[in-house]
PDB file of N, CA and C in Angstrom:
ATOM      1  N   UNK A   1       0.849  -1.170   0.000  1.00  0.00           N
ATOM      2  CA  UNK A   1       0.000   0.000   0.000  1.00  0.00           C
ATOM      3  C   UNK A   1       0.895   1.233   0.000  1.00  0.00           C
ATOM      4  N   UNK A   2       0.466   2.244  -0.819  1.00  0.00           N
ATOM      5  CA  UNK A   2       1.338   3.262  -0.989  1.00  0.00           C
ATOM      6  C   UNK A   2      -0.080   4.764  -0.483  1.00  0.00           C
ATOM      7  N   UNK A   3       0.702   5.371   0.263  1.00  0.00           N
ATOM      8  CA  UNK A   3       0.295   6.514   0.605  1.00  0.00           C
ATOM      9  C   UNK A   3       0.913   8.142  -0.321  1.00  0.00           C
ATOM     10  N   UNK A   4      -0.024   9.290  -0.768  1.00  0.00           N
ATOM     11  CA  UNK A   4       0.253   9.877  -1.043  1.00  0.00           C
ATOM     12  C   UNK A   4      -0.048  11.352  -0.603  1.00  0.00           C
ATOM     13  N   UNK A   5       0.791  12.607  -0.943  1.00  0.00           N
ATOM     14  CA  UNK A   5       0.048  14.074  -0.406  1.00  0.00           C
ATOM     15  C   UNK A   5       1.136  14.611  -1.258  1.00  0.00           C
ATOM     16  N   UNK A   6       0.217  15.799  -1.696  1.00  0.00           N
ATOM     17  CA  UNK A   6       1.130  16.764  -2.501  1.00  0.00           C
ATOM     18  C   UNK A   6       0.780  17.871  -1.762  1.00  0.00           C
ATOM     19  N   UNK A   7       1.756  18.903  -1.354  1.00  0.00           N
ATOM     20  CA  UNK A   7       1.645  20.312  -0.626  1.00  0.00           C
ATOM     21  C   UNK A   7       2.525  20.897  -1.102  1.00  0.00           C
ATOM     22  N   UNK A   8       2.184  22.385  -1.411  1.00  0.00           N
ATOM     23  CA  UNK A   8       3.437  23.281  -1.598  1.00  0.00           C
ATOM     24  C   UNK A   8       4.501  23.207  -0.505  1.00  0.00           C
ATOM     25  N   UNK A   9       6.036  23.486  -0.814  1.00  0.00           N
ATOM     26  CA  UNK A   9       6.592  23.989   0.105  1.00  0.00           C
ATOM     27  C   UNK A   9       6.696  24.572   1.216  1.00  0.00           C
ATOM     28  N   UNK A  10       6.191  24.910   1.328  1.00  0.00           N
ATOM     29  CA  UNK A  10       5.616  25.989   2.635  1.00  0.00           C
ATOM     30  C   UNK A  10       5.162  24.803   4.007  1.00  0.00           C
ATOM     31  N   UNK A  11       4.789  23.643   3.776  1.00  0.00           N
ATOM     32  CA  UNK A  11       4.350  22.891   4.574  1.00  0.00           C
ATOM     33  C   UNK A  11       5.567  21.946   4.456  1.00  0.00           C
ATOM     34  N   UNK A  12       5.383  21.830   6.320  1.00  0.00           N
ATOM     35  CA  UNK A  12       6.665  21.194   7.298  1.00  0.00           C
ATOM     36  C   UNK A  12       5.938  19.738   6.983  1.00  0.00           C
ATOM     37  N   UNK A  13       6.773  18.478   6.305  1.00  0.00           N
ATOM     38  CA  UNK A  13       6.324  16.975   6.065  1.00  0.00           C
ATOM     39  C   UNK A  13       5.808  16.742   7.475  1.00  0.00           C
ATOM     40  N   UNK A  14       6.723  16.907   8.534  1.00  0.00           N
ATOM     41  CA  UNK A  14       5.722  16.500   9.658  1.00  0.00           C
ATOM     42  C   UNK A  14       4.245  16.826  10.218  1.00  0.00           C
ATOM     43  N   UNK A  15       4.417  18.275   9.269  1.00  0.00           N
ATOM     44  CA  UNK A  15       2.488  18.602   9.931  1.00  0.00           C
ATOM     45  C   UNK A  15       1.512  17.683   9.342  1.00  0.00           C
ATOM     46  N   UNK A  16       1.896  17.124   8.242  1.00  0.00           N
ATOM     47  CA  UNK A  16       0.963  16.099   7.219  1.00  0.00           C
ATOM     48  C   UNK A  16       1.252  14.536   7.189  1.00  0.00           C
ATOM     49  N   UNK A  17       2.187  14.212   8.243  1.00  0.00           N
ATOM     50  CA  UNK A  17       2.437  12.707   8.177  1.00  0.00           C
ATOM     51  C   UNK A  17       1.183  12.140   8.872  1.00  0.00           C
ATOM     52  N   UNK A  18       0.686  12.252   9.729  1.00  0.00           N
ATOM     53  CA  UNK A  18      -0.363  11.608  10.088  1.00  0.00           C
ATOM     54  C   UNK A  18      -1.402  11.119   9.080  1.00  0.00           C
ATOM     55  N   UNK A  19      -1.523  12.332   8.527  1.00  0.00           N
ATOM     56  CA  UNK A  19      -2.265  11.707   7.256  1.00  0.00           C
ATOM     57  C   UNK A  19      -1.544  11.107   6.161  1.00  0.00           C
ATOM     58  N   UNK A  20      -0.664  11.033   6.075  1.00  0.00           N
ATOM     59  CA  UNK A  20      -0.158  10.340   5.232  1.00  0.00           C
ATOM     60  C   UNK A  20       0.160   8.311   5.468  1.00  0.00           C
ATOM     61  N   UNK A  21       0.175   8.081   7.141  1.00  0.00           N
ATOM     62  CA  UNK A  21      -0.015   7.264   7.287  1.00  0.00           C
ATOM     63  C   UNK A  21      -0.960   6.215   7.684  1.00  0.00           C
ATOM     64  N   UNK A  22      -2.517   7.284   7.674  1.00  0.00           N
ATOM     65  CA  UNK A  22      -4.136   6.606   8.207  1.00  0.00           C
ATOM     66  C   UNK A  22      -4.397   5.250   7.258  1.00  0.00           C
ATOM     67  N   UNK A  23      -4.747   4.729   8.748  1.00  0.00           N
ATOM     68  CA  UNK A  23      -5.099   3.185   7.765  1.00  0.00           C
ATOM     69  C   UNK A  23      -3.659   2.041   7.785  1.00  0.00           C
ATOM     70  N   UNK A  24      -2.767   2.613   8.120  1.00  0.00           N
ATOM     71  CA  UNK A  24      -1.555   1.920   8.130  1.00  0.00           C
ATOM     72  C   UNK A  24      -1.262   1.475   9.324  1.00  0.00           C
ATOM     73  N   UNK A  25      -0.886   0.241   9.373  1.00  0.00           N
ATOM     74  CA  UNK A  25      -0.087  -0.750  10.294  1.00  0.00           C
ATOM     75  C   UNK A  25       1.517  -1.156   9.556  1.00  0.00           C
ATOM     76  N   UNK A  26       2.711  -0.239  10.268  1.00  0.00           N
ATOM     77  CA  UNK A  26       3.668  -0.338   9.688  1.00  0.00           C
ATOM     78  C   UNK A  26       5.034   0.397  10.380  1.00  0.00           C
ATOM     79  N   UNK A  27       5.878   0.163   9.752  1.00  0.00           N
ATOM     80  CA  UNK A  27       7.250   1.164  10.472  1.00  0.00           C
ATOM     81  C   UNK A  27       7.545   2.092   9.822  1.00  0.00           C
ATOM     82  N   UNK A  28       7.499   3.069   9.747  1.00  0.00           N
ATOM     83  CA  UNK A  28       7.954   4.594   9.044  1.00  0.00           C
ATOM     84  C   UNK A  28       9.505   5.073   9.174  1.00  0.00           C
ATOM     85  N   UNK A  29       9.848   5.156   8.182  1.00  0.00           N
ATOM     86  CA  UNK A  29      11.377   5.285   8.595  1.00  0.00           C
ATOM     87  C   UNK A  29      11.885   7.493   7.748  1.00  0.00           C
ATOM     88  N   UNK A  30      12.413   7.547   8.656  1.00  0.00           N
ATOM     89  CA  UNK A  30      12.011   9.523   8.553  1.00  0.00           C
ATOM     90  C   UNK A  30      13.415   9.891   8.602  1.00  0.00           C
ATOM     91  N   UNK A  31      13.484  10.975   8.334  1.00  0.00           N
ATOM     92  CA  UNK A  31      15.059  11.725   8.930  1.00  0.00           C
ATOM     93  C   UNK A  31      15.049  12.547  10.144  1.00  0.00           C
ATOM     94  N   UNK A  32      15.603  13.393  10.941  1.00  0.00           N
ATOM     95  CA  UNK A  32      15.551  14.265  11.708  1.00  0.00           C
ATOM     96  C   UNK A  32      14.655  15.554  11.321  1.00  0.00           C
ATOM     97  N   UNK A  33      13.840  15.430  10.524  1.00  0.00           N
ATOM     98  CA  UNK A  33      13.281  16.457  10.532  1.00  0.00           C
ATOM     99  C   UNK A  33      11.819  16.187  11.579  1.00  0.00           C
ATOM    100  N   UNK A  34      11.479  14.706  11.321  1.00  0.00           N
ATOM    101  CA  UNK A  34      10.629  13.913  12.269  1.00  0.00           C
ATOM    102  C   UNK A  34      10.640  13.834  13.631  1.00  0.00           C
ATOM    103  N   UNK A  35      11.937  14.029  14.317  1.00  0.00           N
ATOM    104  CA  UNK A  35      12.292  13.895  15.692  1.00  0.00           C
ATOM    105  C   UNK A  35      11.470  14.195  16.659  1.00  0.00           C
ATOM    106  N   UNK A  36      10.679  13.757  17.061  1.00  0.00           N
ATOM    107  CA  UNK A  36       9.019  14.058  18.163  1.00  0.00           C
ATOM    108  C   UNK A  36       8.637  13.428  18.796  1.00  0.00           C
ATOM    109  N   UNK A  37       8.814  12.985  20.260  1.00  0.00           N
ATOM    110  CA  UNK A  37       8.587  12.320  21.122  1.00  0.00           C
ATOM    111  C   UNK A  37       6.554  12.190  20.800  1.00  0.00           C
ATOM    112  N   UNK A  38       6.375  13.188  20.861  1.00  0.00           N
ATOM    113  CA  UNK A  38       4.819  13.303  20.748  1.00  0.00           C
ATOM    114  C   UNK A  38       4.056  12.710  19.723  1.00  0.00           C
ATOM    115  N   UNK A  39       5.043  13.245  18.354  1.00  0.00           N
ATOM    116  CA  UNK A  39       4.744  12.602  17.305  1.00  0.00           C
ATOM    117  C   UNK A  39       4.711  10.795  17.383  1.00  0.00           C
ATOM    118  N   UNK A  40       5.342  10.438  17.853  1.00  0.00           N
ATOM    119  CA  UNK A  40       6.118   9.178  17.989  1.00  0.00           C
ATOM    120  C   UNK A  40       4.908   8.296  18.634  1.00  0.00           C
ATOM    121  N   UNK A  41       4.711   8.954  19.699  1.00  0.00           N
ATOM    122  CA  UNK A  41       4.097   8.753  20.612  1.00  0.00           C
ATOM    123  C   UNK A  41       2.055   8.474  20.028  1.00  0.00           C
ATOM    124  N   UNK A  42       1.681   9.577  19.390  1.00  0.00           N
ATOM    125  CA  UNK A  42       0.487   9.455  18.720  1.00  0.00           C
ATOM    126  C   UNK A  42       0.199   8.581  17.663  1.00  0.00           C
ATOM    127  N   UNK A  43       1.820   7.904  16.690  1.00  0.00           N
ATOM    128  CA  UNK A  43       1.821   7.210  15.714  1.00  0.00           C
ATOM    129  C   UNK A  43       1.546   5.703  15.875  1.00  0.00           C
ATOM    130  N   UNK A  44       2.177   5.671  17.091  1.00  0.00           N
ATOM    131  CA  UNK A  44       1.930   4.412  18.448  1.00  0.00           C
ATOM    132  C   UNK A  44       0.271   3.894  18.550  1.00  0.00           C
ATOM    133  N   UNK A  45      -0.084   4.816  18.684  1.00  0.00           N
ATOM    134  CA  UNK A  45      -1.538   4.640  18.932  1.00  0.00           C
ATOM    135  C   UNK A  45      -2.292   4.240  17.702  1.00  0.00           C
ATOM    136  N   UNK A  46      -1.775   4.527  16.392  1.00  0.00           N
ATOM    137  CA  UNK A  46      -2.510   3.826  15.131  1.00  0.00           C
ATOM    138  C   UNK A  46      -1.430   2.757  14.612  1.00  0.00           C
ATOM    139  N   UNK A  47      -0.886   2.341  15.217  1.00  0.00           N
ATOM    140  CA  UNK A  47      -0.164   0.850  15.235  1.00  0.00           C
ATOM    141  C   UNK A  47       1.300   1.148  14.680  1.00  0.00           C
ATOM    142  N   UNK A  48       1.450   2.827  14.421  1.00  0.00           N
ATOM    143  CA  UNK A  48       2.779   2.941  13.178  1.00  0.00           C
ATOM    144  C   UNK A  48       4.382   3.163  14.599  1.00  0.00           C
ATOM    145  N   UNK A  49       4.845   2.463  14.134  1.00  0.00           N
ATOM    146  CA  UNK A  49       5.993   2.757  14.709  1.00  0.00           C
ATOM    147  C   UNK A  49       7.267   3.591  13.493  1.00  0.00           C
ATOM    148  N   UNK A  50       7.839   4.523  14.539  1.00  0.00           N
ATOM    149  CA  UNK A  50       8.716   5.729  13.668  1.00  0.00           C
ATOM    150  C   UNK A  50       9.924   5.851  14.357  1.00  0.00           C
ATOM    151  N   UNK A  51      10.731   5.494  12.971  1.00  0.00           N
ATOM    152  CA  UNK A  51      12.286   5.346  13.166  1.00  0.00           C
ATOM    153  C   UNK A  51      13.110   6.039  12.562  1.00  0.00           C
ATOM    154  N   UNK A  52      14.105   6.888  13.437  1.00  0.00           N
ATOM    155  CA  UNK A  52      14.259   8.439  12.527  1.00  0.00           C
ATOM    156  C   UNK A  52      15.859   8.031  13.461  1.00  0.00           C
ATOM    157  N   UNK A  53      16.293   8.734  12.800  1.00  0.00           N
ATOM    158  CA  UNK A  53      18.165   8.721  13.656  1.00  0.00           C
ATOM    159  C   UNK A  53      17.957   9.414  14.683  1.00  0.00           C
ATOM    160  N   UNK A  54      18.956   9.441  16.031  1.00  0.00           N
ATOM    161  CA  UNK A  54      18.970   9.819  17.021  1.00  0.00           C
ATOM    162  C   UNK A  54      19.652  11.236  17.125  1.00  0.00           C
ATOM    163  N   UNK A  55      19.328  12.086  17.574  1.00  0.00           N
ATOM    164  CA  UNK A  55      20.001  13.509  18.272  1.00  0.00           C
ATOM    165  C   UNK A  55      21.242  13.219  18.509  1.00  0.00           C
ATOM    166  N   UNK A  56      21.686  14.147  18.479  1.00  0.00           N
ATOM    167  CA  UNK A  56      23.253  14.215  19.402  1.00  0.00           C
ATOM    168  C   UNK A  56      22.423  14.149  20.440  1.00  0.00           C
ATOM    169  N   UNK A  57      21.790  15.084  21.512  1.00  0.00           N
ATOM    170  CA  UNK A  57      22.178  15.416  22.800  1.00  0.00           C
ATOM    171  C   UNK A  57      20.517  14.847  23.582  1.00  0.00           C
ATOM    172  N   UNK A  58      20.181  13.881  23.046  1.00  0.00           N
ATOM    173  CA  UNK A  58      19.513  12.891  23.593  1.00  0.00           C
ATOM    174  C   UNK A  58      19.919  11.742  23.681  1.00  0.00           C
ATOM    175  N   UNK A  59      19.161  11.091  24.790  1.00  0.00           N
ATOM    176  CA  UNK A  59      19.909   9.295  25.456  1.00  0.00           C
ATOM    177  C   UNK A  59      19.680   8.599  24.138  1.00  0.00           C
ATOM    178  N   UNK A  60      20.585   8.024  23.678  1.00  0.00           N
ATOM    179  CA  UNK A  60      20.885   6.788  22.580  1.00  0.00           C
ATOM    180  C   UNK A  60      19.881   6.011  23.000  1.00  0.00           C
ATOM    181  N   UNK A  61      19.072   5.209  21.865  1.00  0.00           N
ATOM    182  CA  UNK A  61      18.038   4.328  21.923  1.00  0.00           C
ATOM    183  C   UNK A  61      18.575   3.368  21.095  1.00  0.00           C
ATOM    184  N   UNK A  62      18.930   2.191  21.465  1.00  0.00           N
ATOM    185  CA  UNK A  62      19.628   0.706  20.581  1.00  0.00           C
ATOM    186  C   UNK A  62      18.617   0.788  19.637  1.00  0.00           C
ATOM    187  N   UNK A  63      19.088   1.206  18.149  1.00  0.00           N
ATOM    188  CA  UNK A  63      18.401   0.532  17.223  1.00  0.00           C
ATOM    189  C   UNK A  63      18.306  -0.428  16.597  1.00  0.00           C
ATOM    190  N   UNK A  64      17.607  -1.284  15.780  1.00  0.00           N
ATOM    191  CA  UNK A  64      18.063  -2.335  15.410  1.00  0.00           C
ATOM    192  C   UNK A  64      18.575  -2.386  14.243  1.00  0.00           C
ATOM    193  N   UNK A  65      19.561  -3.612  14.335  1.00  0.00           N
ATOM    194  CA  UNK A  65      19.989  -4.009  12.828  1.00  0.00           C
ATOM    195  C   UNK A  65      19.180  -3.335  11.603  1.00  0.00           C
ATOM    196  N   UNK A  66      18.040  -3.567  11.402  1.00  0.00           N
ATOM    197  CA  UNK A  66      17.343  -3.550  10.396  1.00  0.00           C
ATOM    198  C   UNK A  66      16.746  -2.569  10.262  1.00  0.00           C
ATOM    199  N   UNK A  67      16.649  -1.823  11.540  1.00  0.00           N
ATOM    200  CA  UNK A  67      16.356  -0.679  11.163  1.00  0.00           C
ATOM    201  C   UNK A  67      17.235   0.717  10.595  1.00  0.00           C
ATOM    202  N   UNK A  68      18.293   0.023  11.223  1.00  0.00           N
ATOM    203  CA  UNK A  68      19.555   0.815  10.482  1.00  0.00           C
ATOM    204  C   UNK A  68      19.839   0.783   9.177  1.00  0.00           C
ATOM    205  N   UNK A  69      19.654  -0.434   9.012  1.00  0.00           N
ATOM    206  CA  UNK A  69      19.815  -0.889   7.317  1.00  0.00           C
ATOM    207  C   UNK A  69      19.014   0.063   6.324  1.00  0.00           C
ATOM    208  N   UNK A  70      17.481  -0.213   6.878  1.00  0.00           N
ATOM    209  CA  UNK A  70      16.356   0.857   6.171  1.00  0.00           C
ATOM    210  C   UNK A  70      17.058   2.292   6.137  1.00  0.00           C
ATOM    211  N   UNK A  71      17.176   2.453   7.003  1.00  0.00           N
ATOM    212  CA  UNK A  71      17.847   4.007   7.399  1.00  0.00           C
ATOM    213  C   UNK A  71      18.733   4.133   6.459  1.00  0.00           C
ATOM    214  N   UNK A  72      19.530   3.385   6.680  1.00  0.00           N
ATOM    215  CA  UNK A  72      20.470   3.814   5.342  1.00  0.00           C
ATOM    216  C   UNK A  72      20.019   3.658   3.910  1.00  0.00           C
ATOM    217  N   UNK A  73      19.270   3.014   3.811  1.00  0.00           N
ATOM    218  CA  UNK A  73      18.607   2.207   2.148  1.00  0.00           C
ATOM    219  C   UNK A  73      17.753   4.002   1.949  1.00  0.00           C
ATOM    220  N   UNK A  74      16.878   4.561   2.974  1.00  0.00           N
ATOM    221  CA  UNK A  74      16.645   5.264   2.793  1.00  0.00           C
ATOM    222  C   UNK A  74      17.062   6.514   2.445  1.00  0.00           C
ATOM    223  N   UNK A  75      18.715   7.000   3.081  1.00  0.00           N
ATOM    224  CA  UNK A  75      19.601   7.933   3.339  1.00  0.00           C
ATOM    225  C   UNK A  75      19.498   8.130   1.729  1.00  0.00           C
ATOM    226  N   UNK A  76      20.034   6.815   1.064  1.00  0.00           N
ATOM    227  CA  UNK A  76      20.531   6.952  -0.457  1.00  0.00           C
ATOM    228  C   UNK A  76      19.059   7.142  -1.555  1.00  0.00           C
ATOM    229  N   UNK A  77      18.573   7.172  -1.244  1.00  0.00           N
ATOM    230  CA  UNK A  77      16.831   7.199  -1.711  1.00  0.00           C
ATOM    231  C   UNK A  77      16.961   8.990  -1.940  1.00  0.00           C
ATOM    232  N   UNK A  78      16.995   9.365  -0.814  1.00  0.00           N
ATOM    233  CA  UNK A  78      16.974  10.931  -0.468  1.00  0.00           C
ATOM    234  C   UNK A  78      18.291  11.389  -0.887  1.00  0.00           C
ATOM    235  N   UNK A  79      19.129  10.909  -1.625  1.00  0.00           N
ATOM    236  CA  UNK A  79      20.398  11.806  -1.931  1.00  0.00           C
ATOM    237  C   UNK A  79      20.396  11.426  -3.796  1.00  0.00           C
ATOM    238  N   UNK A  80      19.519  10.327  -3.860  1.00  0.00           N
ATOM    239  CA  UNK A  80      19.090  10.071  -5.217  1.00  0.00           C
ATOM    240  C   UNK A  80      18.333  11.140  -5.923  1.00  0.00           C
ATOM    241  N   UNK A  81      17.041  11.484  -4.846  1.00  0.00           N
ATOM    242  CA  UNK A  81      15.879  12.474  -5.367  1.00  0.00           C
ATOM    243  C   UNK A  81      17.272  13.835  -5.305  1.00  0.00           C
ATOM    244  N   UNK A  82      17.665  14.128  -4.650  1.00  0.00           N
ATOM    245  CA  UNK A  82      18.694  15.632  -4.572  1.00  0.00           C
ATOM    246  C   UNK A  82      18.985  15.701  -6.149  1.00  0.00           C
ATOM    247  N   UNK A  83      19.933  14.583  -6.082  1.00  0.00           N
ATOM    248  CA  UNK A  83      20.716  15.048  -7.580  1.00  0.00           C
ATOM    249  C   UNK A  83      19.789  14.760  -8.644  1.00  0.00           C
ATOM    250  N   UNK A  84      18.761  14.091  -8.947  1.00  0.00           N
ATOM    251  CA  UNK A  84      17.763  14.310  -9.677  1.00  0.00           C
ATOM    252  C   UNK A  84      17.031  15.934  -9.792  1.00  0.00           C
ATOM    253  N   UNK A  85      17.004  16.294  -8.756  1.00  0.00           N
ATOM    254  CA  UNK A  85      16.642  17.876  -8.725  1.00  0.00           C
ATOM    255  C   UNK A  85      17.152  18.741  -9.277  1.00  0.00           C
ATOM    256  N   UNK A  86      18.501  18.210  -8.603  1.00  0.00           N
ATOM    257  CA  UNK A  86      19.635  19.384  -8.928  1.00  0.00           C
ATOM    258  C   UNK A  86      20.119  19.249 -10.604  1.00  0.00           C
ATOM    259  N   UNK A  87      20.143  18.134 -10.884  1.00  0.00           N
ATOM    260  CA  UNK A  87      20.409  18.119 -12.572  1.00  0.00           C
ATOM    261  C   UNK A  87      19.083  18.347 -13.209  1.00  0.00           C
ATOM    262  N   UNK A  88      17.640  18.388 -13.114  1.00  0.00           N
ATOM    263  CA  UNK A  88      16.786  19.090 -14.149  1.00  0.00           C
ATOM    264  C   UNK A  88      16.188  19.638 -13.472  1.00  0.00           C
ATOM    265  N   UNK A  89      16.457  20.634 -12.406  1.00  0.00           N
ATOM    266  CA  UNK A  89      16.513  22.247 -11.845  1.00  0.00           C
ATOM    267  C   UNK A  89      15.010  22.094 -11.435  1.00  0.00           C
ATOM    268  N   UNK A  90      14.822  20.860 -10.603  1.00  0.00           N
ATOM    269  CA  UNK A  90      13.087  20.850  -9.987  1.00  0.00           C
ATOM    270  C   UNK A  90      13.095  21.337  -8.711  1.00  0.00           C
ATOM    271  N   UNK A  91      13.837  21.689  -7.655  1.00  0.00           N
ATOM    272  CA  UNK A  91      13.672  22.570  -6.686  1.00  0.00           C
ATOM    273  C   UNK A  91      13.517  24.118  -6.778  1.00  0.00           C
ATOM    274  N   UNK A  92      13.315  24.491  -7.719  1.00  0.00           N
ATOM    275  CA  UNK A  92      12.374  25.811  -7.398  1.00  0.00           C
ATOM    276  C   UNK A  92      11.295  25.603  -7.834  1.00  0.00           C
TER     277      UNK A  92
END
């Protein structure tokens, strides 16, 4: 199942993830822009668990193997879309 939302710029991905994940039973894997105890916390409650890299200057949480893996599978996902941008000039 694939979820979708299109918003101008102007809108922070986190104000619209909730909706982006209704209906879902799953693990969400985010960058630091996600970092939200609260957030985290409410995603819990519709079964989604959210796995985003850790702060510097918060307590380390053991992640797992696999979730690291995603994390990274994802890292290169998001540095894929960059230079796609950046070579046919879609960020403005």
């Amino acid at each position: 199942m694939v979820s979708t939302t299109l918003s101008n710029g102007h809108i922070l991905n986190i104000k619209i993830v909730e909706d982006l994940v209704k209906a879902f039973k799953a693990t969400v894997y985010a960058d630091h822009g996600y970092i939200s105890q609260i957030l985290k916390e409410r995603l819990k409650l519709q079964s989604i668990d959210l796995v985003t890299y850790h702060q510097r200057n918060i307590n380390i949480i053991q992640t797992l193997k696999i979730d690291q893996h995603h994390l990274k599978k994802r890292n290169k996902i998001e540095t894929l879309f960059s230079l796609l941008k950046g070579k046919y000039n879609l960020d403005k």
